[in-house]
N, C-alpha and C. Protein backbone atom coordinates (compact mmCIF):
# COMPACT_ATOMS: atom_id res chain seq x y z
N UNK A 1 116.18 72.87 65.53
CA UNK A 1 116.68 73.74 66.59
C UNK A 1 115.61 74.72 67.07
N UNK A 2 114.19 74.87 65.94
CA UNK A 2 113.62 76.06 66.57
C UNK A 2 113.23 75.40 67.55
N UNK A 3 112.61 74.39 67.64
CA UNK A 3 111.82 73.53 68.81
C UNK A 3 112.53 73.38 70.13
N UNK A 4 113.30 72.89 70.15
CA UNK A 4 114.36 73.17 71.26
C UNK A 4 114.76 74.46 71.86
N UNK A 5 115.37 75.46 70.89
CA UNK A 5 115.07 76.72 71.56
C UNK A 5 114.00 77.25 71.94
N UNK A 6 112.70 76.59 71.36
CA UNK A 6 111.58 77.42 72.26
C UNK A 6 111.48 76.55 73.28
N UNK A 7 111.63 75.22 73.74
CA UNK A 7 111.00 74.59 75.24
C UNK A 7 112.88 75.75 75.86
N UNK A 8 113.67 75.57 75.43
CA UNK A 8 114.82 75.87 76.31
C UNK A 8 114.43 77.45 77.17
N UNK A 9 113.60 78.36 76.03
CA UNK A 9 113.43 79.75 76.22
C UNK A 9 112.04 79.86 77.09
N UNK A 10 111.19 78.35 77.23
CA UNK A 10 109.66 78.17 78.03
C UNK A 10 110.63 77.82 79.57
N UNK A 11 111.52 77.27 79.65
CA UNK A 11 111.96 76.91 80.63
C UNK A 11 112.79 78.31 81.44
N UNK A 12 113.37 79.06 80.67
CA UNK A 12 113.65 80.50 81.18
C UNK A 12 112.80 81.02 81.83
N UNK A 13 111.90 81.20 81.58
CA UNK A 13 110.87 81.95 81.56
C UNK A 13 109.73 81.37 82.76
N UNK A 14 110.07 80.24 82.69
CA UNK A 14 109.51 79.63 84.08
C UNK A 14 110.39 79.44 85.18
N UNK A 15 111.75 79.37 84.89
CA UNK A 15 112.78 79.70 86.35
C UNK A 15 112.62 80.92 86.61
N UNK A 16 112.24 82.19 85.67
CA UNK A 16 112.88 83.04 85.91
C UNK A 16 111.03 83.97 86.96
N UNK A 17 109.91 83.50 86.26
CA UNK A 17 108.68 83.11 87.03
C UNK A 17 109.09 83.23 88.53
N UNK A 18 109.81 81.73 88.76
CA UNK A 18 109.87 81.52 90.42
C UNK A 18 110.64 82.16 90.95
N UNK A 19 111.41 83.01 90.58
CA UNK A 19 112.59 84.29 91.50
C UNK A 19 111.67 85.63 91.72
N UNK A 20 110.54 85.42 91.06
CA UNK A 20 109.75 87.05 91.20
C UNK A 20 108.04 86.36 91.97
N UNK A 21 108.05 87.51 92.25
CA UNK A 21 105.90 87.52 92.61
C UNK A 21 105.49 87.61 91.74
N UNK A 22 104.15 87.09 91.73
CA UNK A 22 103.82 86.12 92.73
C UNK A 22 104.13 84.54 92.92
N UNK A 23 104.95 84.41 91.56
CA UNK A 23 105.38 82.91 91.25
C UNK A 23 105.97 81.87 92.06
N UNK A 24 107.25 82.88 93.42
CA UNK A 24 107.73 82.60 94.34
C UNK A 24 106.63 81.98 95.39
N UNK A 25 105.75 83.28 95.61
CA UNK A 25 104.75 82.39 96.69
C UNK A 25 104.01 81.85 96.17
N UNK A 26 103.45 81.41 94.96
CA UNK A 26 102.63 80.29 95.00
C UNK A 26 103.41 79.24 94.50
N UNK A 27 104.45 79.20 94.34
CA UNK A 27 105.06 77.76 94.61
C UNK A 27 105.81 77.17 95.94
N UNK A 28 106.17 77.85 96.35
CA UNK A 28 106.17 77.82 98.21
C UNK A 28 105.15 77.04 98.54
N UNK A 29 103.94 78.03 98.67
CA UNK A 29 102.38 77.57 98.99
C UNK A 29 101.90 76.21 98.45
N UNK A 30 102.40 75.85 97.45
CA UNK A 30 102.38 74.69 97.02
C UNK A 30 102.96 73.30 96.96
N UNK A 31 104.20 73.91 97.91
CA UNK A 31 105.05 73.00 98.83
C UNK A 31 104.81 72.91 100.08
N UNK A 32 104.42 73.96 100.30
CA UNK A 32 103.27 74.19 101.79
C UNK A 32 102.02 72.83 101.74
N UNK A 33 101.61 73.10 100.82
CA UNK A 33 100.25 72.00 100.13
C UNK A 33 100.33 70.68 100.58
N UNK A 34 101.65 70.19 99.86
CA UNK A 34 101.92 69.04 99.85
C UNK A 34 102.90 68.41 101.02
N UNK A 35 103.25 69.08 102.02
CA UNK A 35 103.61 68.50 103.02
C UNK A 35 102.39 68.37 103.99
N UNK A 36 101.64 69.35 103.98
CA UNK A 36 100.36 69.60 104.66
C UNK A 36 99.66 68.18 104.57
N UNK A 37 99.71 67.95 102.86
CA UNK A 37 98.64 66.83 102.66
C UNK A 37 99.39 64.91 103.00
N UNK A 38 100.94 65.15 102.82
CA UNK A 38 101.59 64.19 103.87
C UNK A 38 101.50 64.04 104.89
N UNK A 39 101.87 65.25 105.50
CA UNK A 39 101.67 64.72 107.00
C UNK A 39 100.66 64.81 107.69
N UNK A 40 99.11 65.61 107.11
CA UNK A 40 97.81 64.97 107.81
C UNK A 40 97.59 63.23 107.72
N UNK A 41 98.06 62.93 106.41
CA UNK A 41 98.01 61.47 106.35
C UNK A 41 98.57 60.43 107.04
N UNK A 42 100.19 60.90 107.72
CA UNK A 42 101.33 60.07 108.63
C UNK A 42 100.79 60.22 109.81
N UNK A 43 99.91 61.21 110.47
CA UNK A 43 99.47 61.62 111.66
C UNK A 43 98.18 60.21 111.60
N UNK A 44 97.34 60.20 110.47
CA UNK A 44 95.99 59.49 110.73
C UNK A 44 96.36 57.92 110.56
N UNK A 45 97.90 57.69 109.95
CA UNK A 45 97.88 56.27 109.93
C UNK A 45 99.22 56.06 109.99
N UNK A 46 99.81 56.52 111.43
CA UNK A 46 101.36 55.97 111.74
C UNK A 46 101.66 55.04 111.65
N UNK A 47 101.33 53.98 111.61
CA UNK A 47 101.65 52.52 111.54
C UNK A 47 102.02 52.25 110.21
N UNK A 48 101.27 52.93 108.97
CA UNK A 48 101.92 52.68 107.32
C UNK A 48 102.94 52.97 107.24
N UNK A 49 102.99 54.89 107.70
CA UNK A 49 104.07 55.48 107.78
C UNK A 49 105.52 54.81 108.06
N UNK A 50 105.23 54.21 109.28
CA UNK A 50 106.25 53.28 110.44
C UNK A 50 106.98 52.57 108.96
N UNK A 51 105.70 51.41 108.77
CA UNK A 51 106.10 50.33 107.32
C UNK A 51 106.64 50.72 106.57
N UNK A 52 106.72 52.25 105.79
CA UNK A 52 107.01 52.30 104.67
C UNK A 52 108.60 52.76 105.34
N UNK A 53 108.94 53.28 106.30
CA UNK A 53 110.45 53.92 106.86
C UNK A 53 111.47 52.40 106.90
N UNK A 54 110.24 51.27 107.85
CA UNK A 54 110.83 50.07 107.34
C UNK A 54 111.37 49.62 106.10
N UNK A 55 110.19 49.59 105.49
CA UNK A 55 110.43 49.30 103.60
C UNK A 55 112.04 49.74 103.21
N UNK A 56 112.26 51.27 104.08
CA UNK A 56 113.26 51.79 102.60
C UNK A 56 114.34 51.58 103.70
N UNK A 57 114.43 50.95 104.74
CA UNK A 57 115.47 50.68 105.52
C UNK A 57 116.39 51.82 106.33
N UNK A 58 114.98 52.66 106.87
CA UNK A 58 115.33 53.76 107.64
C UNK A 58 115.39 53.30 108.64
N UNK A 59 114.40 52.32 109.30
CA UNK A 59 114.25 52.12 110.74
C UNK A 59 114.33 50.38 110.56
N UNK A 60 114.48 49.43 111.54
CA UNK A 60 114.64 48.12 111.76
C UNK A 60 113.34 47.29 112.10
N UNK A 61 112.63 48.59 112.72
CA UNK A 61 111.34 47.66 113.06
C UNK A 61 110.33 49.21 112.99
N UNK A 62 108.94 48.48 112.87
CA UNK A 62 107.50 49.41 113.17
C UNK A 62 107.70 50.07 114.17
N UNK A 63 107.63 51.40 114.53
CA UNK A 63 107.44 51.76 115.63
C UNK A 63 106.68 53.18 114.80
N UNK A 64 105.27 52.94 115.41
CA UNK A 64 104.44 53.92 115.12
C UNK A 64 104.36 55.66 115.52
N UNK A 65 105.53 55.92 116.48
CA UNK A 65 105.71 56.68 116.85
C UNK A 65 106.72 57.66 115.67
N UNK A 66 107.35 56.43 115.16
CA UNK A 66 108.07 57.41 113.96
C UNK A 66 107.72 57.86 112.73
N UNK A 67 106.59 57.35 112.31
CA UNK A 67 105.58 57.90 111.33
C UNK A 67 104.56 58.87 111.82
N UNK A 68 104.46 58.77 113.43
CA UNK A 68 103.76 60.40 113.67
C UNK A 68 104.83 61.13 113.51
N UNK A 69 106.17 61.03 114.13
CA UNK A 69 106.54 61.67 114.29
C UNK A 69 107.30 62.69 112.99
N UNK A 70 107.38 61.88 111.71
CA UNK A 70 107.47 62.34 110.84
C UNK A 70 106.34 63.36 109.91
N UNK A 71 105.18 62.64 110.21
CA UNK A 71 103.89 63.42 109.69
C UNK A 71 103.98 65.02 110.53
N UNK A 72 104.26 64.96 111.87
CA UNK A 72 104.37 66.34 113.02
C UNK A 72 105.40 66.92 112.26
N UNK A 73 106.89 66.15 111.40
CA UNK A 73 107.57 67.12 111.38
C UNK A 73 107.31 67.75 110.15
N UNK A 74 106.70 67.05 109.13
CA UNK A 74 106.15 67.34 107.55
C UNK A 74 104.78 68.67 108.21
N UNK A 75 104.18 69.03 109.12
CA UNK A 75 103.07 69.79 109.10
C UNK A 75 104.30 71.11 109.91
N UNK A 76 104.65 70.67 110.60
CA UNK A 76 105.37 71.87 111.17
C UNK A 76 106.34 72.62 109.86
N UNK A 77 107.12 71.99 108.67
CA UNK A 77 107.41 72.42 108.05
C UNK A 77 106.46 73.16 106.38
N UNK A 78 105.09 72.38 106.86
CA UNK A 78 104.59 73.24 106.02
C UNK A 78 104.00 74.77 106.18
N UNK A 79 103.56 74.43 107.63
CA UNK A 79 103.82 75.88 108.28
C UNK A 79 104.83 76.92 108.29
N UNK A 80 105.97 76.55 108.24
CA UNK A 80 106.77 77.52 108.46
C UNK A 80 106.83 78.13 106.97
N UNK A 81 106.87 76.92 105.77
CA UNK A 81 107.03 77.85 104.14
C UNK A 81 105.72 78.52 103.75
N UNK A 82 104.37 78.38 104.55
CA UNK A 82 103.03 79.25 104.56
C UNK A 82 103.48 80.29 104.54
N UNK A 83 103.97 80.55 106.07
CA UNK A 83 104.41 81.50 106.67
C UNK A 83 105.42 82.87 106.48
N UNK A 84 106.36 82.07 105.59
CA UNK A 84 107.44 82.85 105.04
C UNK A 84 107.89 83.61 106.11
N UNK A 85 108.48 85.05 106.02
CA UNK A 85 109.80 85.39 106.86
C UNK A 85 110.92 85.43 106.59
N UNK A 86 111.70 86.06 107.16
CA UNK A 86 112.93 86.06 106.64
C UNK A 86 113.79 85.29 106.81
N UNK A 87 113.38 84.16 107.69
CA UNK A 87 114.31 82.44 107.19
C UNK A 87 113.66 81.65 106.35
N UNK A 88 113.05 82.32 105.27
CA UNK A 88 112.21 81.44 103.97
C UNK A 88 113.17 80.68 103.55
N UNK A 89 113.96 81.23 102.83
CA UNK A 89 115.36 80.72 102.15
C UNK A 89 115.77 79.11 102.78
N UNK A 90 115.73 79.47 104.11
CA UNK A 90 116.80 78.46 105.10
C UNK A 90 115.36 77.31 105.07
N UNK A 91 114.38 77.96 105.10
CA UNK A 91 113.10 76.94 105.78
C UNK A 91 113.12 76.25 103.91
N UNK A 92 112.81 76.81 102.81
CA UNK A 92 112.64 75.86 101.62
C UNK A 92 114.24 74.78 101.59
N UNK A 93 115.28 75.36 101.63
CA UNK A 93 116.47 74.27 101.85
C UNK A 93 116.07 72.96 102.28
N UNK A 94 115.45 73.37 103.21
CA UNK A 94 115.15 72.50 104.54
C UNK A 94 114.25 71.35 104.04
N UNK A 95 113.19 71.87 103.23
CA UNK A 95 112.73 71.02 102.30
C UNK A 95 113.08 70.61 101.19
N UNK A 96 113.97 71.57 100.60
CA UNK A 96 114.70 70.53 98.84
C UNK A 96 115.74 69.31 100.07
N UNK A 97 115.99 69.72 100.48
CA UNK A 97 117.07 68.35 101.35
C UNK A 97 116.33 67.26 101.90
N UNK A 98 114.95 67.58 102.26
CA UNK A 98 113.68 66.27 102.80
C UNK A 98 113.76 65.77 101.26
N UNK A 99 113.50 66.27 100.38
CA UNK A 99 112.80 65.94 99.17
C UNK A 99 113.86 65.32 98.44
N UNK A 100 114.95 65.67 98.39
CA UNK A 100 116.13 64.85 98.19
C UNK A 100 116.57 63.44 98.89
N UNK A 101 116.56 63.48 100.15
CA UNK A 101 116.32 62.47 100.56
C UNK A 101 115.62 61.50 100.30
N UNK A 102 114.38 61.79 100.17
CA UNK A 102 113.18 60.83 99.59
C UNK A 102 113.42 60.28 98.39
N UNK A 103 113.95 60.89 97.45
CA UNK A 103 114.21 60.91 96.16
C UNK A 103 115.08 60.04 95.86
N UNK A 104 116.38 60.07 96.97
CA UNK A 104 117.62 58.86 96.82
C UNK A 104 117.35 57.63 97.37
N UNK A 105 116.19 57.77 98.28
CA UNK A 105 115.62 56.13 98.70
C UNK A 105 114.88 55.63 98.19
N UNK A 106 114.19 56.27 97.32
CA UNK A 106 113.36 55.46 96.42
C UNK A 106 114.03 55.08 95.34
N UNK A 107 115.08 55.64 94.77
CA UNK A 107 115.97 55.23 93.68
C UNK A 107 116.55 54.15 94.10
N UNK A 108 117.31 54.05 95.54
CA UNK A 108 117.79 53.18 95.94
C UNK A 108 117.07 51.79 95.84
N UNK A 109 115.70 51.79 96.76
CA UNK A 109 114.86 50.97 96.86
C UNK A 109 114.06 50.35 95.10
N UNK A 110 114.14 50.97 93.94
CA UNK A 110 114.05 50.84 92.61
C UNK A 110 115.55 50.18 92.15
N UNK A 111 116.33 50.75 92.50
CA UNK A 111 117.91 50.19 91.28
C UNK A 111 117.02 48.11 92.04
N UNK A 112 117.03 48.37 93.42
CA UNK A 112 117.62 47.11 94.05
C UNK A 112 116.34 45.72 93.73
N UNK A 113 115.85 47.37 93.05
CA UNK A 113 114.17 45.78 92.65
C UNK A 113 112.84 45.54 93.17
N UNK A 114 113.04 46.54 94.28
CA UNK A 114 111.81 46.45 95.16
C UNK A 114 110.98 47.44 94.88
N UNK A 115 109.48 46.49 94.89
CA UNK A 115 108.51 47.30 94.61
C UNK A 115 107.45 47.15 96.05
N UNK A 116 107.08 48.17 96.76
CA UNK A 116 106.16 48.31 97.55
C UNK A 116 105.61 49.27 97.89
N UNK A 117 104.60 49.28 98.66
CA UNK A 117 104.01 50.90 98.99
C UNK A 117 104.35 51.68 99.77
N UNK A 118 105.11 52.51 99.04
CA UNK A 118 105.92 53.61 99.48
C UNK A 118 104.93 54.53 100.69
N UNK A 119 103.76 54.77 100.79
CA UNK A 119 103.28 55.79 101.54
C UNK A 119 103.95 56.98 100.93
N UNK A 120 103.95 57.14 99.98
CA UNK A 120 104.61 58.60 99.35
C UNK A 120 103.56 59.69 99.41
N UNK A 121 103.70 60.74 99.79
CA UNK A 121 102.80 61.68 100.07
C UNK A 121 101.58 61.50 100.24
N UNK A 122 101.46 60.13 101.22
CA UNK A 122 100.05 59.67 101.66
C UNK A 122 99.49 59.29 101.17
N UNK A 123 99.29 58.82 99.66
CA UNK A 123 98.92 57.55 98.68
C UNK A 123 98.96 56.11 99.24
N UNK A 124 98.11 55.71 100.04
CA UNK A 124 98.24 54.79 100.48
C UNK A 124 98.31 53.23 99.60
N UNK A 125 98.38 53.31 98.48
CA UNK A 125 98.12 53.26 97.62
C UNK A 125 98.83 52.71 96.30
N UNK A 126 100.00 53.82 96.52
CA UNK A 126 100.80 53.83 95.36
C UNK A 126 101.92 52.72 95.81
N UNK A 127 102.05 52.12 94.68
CA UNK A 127 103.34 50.93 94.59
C UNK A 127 104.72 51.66 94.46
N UNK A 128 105.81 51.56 95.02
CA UNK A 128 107.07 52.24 94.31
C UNK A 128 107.26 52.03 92.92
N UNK A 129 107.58 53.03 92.21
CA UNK A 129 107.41 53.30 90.59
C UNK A 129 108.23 54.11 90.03
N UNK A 130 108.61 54.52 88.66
CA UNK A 130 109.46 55.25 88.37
C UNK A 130 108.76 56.60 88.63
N UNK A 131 107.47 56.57 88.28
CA UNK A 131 106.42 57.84 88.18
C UNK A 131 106.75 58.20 89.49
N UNK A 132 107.28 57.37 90.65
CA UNK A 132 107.05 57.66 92.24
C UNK A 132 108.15 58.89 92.13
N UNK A 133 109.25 58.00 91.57
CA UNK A 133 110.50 58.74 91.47
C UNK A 133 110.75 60.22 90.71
N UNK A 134 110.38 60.08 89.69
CA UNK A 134 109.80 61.35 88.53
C UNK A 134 109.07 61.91 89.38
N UNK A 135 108.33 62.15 90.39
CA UNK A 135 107.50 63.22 90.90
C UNK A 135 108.24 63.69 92.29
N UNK A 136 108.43 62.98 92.88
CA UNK A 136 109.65 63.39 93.93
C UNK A 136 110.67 64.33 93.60
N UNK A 137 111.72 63.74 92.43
CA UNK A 137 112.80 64.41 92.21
C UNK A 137 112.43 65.87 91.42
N UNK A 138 111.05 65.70 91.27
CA UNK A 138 110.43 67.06 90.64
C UNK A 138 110.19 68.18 91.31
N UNK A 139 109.78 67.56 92.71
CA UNK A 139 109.49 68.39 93.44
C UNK A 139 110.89 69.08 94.75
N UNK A 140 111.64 67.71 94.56
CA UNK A 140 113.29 68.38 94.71
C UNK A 140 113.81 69.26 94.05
N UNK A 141 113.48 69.43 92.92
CA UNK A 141 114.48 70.45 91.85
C UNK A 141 113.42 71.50 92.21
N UNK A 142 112.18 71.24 92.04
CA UNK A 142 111.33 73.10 91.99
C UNK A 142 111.91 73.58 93.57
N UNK A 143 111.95 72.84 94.72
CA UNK A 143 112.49 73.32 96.02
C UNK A 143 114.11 74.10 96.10
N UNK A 144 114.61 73.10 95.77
CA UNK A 144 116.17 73.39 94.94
C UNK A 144 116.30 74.73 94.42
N UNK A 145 115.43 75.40 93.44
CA UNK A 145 115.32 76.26 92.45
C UNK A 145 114.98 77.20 93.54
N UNK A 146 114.20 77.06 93.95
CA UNK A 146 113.42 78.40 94.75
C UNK A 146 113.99 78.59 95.88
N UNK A 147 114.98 77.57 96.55
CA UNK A 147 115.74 77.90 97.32
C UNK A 147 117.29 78.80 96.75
N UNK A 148 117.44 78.65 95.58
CA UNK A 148 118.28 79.29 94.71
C UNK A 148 117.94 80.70 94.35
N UNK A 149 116.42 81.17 93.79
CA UNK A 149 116.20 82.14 93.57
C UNK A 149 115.23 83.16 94.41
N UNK A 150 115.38 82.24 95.37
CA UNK A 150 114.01 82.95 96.40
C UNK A 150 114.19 84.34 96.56
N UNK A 151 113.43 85.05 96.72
CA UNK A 151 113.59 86.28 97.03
C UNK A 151 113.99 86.57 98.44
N UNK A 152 114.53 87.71 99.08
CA UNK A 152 114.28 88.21 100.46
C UNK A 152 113.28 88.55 100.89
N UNK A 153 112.71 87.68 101.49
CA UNK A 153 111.25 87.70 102.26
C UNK A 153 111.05 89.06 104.18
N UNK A 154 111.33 89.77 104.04
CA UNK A 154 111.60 90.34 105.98
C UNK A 154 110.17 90.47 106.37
N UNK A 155 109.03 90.14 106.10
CA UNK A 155 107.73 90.28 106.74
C UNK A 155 107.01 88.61 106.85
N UNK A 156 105.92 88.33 107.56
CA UNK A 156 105.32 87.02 107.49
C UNK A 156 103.91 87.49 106.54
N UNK A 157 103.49 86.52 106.02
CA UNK A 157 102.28 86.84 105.04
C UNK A 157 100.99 86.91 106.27
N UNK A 158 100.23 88.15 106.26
CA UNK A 158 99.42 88.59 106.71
C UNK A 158 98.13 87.90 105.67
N UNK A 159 96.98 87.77 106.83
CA UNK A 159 95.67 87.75 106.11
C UNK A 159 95.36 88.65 105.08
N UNK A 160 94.80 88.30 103.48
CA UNK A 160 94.42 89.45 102.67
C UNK A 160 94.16 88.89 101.22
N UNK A 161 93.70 89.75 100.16
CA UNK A 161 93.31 88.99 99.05
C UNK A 161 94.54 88.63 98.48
N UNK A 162 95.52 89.33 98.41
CA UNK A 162 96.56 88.61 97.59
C UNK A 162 97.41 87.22 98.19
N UNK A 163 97.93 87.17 99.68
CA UNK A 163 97.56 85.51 99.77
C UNK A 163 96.34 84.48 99.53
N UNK A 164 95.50 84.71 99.80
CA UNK A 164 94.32 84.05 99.90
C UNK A 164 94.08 83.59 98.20
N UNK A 165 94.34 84.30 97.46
CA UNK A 165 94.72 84.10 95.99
C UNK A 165 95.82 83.33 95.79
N UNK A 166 96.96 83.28 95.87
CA UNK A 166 97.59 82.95 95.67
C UNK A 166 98.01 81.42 96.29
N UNK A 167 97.05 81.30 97.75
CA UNK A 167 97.20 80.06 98.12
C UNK A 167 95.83 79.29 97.33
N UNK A 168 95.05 79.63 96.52
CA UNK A 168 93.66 79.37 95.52
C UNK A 168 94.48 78.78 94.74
N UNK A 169 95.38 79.63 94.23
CA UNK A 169 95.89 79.44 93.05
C UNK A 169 96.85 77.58 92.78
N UNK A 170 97.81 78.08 93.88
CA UNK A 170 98.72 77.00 94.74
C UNK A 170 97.78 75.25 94.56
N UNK A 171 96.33 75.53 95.21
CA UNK A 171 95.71 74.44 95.71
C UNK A 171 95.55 73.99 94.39
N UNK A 172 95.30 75.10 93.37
CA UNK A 172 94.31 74.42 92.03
C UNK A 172 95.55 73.68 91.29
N UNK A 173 96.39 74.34 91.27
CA UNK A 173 97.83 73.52 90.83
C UNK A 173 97.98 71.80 91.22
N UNK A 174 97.84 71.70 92.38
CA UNK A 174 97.76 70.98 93.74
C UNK A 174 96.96 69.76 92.76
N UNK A 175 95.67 70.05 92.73
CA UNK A 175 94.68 69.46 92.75
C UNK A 175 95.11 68.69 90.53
N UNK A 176 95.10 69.50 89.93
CA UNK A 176 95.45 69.51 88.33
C UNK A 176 96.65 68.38 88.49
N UNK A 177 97.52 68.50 89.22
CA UNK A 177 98.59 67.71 89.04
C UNK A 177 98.07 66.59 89.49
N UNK A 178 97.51 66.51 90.85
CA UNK A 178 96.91 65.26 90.99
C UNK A 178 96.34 64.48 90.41
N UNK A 179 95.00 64.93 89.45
CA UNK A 179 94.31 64.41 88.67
C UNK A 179 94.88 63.67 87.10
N UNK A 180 96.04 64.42 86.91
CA UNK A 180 96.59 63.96 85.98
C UNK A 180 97.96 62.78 86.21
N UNK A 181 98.26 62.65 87.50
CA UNK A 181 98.81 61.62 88.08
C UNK A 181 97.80 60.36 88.56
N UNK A 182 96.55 60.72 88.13
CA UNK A 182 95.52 59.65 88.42
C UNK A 182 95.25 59.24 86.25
N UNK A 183 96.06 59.62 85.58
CA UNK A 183 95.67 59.45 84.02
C UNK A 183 96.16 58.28 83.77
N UNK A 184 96.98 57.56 84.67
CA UNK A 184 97.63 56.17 83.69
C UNK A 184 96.57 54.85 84.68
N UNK A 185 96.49 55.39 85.82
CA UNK A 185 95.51 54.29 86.50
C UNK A 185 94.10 54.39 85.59
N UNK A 186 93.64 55.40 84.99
CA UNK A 186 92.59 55.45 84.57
C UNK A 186 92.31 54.58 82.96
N UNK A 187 93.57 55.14 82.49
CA UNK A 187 93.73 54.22 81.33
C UNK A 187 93.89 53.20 81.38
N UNK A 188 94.57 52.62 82.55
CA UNK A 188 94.87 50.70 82.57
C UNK A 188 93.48 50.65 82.81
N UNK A 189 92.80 50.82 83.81
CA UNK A 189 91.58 50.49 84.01
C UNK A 189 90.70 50.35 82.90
N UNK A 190 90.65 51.60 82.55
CA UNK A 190 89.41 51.22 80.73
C UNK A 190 90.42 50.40 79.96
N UNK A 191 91.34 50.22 79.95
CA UNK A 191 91.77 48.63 78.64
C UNK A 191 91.49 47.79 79.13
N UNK A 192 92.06 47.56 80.71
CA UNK A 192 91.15 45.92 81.73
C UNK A 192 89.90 45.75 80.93
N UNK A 193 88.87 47.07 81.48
CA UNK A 193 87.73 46.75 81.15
C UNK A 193 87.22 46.56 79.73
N UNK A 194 87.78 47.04 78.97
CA UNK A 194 87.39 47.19 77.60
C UNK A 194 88.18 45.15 76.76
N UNK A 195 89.43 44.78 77.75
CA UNK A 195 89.87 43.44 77.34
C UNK A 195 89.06 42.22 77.64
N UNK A 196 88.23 42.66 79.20
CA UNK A 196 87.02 41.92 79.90
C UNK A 196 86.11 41.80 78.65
N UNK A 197 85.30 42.80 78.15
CA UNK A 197 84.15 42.86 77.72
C UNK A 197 84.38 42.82 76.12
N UNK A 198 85.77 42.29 75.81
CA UNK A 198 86.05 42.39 74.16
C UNK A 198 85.41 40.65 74.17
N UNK A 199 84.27 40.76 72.71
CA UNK A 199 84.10 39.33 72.21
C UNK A 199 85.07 38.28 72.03
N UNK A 200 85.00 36.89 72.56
CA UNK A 200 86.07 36.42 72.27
C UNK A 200 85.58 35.70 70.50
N UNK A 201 86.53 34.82 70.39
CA UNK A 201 86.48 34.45 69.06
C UNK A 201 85.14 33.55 68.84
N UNK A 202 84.54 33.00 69.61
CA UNK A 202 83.64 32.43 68.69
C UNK A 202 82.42 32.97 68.74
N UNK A 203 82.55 34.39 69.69
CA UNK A 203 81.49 35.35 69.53
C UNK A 203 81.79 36.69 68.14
N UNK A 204 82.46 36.23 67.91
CA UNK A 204 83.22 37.57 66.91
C UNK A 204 82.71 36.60 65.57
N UNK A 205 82.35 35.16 65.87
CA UNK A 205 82.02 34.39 64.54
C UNK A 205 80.46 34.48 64.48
């Protein structure tokens, strides 16, 4: 039980993090991040975008206009949670409900068996996966949460060291998570290589 009560009392302590400063805005900022870094990507290659809306049986056919047009609406909404204001609240909703969405079509598109490239936050790359799913619905619940505990925001964030920090902070998060969502490709890769270059048996004699 001690073990459990301490992740239960690490998890307090990190909800309770995102209802106060600066924890609030740099996880905002970090949802800011990652729509930013979607929809520069849906903007530079609408046509995947298009495919992947196909894939999950949003749309019937390619039409490249709807993967810009989704990338325009992913940058306009990362702007607005930069930005904050006093429709923060309404503007993160706005995103746990994108992120939810995403979250139930890829489950969907997983129960039913299908594996393809999702275009998930511009990974052009990534195959649909459970990991796809586990990081989505992750980033639904932290939206979820902070739309739950957000603070009352009545000003927009002005130029100054304490954003400018705090969006540092945001990116390095950003960047850490990434790299460690690059840890299982890295490992298949060195066993490939390490199964390539293992002696076979009548070199082992």
């Amino acid at each position: 039980m001690g073990g459990f009560g301490a992740a239960v009392s690490l998890i307090g302590e990190g909800v309770r993090a995102l209802g106060e400063e600066p924890g609030y805005s740099i996880a905002t900022l970090f949802l800011a991040l990652i729509f930013v870094w979607s929809g520069l990507v849906k903007l530079r290659r609408p046509a995947l975008a298009a495919m992947a809306m196909v894939d999950f049986k949003v749309a019937r056919r390619v039409r490249p206009s709807l993967g810009f047009a989704l990338g325009a609406g992913e940058l306009v909404l990362a702007l607005a949670l930069a930005l904050g204001g006093p429709a923060s609240r309404f503007i993160i909703a706005i995103a746990a409900a994108l992120l939810w969405v995403f979250t139930l079509l890829i489950a969907r598109s997983l129960w039913s068996g299908e594996r393809f490239a999702c275009f998930c936050f511009g990974d052009t790359d990534s195959v649909l996966s459970r990991w796809t799913l586990l990081r989505t619905s992750a980033l639904a619940l932290l939206a979820s949460t902070l739309a739950i505990l957000a603070l009352p925001t009545n000003s927009y964030r002005e130029p100054g060291a304490a954003p400018v920090l705090e969006l540092v902070v945001a990116a390095a998060i950003l960047g850490t998570v990434v790299l460690l969502g690059r840890v299982p490709d890295l490992w298949k890769w060195n066993r490939d290589l390490l199964e390539r270059n293992a002696p076979g048996p009548e070199e082992a004699t």
